[in-house]
C-alpha atoms as a PDB file:
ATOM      1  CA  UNK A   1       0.000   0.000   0.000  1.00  0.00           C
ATOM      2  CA  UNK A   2       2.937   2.489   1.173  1.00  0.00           C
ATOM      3  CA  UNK A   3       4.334   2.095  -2.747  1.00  0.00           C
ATOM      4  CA  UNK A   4       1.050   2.842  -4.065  1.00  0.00           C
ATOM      5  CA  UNK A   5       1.256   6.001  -1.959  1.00  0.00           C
ATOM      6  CA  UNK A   6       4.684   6.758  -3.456  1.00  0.00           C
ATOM      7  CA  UNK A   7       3.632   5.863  -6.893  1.00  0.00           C
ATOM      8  CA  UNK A   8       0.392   8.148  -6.866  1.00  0.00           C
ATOM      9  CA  UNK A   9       3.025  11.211  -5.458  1.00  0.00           C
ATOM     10  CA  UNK A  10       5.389  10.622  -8.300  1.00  0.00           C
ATOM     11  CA  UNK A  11       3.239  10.862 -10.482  1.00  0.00           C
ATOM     12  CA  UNK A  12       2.009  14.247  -9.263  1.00  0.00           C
ATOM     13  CA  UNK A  13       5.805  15.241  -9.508  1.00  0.00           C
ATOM     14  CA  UNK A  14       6.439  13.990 -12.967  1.00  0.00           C
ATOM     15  CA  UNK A  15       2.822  15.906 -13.745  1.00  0.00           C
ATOM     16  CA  UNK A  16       4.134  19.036 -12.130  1.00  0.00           C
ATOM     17  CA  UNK A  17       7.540  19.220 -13.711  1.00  0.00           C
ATOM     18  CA  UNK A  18       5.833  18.384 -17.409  1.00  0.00           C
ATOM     19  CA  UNK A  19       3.821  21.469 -16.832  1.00  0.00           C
ATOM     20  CA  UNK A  20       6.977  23.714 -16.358  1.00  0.00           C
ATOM     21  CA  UNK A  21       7.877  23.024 -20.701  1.00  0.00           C
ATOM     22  CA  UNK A  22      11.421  22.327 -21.505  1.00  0.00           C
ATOM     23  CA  UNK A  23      12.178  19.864 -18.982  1.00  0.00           C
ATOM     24  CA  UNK A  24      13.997  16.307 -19.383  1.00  0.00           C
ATOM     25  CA  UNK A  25      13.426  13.179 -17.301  1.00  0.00           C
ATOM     26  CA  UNK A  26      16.303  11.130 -17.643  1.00  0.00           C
ATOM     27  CA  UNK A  27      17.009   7.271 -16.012  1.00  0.00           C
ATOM     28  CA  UNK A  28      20.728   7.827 -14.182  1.00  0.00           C
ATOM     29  CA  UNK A  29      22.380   4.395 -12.436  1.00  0.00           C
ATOM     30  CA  UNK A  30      23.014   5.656  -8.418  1.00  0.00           C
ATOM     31  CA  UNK A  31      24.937   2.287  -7.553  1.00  0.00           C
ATOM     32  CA  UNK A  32      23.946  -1.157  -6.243  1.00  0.00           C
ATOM     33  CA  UNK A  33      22.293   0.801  -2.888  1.00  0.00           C
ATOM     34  CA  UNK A  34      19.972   3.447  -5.040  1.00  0.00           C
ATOM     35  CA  UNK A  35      19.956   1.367  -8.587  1.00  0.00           C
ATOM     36  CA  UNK A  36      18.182   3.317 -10.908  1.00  0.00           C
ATOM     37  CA  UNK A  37      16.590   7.337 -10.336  1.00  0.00           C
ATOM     38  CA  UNK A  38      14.726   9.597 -12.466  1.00  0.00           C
ATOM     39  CA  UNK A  39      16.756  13.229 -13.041  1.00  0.00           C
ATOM     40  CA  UNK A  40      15.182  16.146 -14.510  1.00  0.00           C
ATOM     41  CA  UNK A  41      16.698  18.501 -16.260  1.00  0.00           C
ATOM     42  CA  UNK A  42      16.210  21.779 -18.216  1.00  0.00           C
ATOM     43  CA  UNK A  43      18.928  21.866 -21.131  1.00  0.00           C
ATOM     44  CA  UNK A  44      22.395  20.773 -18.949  1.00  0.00           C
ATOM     45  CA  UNK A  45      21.237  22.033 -15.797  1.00  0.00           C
ATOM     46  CA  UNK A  46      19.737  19.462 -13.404  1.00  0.00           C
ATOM     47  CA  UNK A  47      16.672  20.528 -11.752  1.00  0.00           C
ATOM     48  CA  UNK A  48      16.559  17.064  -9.706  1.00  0.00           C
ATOM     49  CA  UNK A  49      16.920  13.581  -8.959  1.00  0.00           C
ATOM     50  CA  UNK A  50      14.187  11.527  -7.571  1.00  0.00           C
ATOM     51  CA  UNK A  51      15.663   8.908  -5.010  1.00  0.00           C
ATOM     52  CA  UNK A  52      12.368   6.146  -5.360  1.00  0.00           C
ATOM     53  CA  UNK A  53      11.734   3.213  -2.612  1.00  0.00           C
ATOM     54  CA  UNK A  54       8.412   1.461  -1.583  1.00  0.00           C
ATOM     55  CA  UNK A  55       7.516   3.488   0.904  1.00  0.00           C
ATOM     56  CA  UNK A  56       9.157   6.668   0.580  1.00  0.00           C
ATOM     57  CA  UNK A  57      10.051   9.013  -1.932  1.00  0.00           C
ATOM     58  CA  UNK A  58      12.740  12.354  -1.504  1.00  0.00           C
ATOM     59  CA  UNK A  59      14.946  14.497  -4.177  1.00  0.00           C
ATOM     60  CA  UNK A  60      18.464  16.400  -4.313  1.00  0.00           C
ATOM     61  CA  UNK A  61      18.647  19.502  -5.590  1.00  0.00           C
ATOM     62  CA  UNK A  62      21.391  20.883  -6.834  1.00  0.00           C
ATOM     63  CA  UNK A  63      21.952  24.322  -6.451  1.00  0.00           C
ATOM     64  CA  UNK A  64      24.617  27.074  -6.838  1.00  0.00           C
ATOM     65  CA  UNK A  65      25.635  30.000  -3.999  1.00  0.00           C
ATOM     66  CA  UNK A  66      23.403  32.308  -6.014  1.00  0.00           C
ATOM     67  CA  UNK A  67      20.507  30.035  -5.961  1.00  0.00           C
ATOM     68  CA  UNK A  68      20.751  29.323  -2.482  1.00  0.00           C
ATOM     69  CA  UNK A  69      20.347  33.159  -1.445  1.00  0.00           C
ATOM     70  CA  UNK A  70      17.388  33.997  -4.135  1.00  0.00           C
ATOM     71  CA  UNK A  71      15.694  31.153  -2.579  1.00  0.00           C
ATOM     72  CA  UNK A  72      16.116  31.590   0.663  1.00  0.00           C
ATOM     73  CA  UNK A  73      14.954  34.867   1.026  1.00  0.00           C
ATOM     74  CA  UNK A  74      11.627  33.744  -1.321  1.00  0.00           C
ATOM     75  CA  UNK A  75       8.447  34.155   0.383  1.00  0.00           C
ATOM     76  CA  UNK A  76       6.961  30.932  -1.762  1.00  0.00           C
ATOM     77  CA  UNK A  77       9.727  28.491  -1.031  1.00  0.00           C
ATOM     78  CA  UNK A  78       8.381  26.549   2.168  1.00  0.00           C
ATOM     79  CA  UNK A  79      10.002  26.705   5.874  1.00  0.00           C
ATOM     80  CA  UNK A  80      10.637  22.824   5.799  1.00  0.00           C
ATOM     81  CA  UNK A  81      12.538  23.201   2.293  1.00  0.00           C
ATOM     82  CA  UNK A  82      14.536  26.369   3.548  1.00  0.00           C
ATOM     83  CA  UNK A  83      15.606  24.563   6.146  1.00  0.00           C
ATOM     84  CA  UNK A  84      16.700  21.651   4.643  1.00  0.00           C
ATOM     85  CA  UNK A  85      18.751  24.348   2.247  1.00  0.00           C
ATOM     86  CA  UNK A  86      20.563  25.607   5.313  1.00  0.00           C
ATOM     87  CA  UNK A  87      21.144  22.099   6.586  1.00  0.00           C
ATOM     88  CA  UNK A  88      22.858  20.774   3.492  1.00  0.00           C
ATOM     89  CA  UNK A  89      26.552  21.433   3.329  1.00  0.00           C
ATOM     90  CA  UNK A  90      28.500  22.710   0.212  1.00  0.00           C
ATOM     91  CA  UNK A  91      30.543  20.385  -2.056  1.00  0.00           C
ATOM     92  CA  UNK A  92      31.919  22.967  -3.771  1.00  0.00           C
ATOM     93  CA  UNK A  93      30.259  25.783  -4.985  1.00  0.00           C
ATOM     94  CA  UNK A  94      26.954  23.716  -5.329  1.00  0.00           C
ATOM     95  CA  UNK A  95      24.516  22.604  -2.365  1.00  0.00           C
ATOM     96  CA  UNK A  96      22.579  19.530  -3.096  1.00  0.00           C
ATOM     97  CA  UNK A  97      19.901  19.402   0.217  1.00  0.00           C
ATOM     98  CA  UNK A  98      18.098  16.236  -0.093  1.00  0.00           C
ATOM     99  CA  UNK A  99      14.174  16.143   0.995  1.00  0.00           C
ATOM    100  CA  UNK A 100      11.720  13.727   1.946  1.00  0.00           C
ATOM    101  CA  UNK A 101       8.030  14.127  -0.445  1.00  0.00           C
ATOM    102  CA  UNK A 102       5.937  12.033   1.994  1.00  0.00           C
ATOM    103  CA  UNK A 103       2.659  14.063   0.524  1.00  0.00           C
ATOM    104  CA  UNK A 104       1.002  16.317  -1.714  1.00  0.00           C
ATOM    105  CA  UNK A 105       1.584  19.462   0.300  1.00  0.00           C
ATOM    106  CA  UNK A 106       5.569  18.781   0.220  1.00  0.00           C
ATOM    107  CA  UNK A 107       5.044  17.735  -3.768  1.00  0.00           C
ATOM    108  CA  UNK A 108       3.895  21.183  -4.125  1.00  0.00           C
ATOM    109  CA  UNK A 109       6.445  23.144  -1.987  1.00  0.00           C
ATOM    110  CA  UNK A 110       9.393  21.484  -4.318  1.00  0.00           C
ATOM    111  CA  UNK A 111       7.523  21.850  -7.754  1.00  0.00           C
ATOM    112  CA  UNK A 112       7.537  25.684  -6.909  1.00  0.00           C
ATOM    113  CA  UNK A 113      11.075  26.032  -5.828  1.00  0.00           C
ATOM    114  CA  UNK A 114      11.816  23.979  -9.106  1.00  0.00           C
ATOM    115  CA  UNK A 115       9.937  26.748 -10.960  1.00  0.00           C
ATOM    116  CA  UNK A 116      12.257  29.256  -8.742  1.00  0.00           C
ATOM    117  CA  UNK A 117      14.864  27.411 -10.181  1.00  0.00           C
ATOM    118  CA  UNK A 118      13.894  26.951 -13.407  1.00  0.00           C
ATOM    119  CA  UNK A 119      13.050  31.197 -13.840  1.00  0.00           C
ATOM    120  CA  UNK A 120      16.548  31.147 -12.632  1.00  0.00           C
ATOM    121  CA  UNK A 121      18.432  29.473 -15.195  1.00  0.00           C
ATOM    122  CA  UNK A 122      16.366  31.509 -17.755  1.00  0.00           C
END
């Protein structure tokens, strides 16, 4: 039943990003542990990459220094996924926080800071 769950929510996300045009969904190989995970991408810029298991679905999002600031200080990007921005540490000049999508509501918060994103790169 829990994958069902997770199946019905990633489908909202794939539905979400598909609405935002010029986005790629790509099949990347994480390693024995992960196997197989969608990434999305908007020309060579990855938006995302969906880490899937039964009963629980999250995404890393890579994002630069400049990125990080413009979003934090957004009023539409959500407290939970601000603070999982702060949380993450840098590799580099990139930040890739990693968050849980256990429902709709957090489906929603990370399809609008991948439109953030997304207006970004534009």
């Amino acid at each position: 039943m829990a994958g069902d769950r997770t199946a019905i929510l990633f489908d909202e996300l794939r539905r979400q990003l598909g609405e935002m045009g010029d986005v790629s969904e790509e099949l990347r190989f994480q390693g024995s542990r992960e196997g197989w995970t969608p990434l999305y991408r908007r020309g060579r810029a990855t938006l995302c990459v969906v880490h899937l298991a039964p009963a629980r679905m999250e995404a890393s999002v890579p994002m630069s220094r400049k990125a990080v600031r413009d979003l934090l200080s957004s009023p539409g990007v959500s407290a939970s996924l601000k603070a999982a921005i702060r949380k993450a540490p840098y590799g580099g000049n990139r930040k890739k926080p990693r968050v849980a999508l256990p429902n709709r509501r957090a489906i929603n918060s990370l399809a609008r800071l991948l439109g953030f994103q997304h207006k970004l790169l534009n």
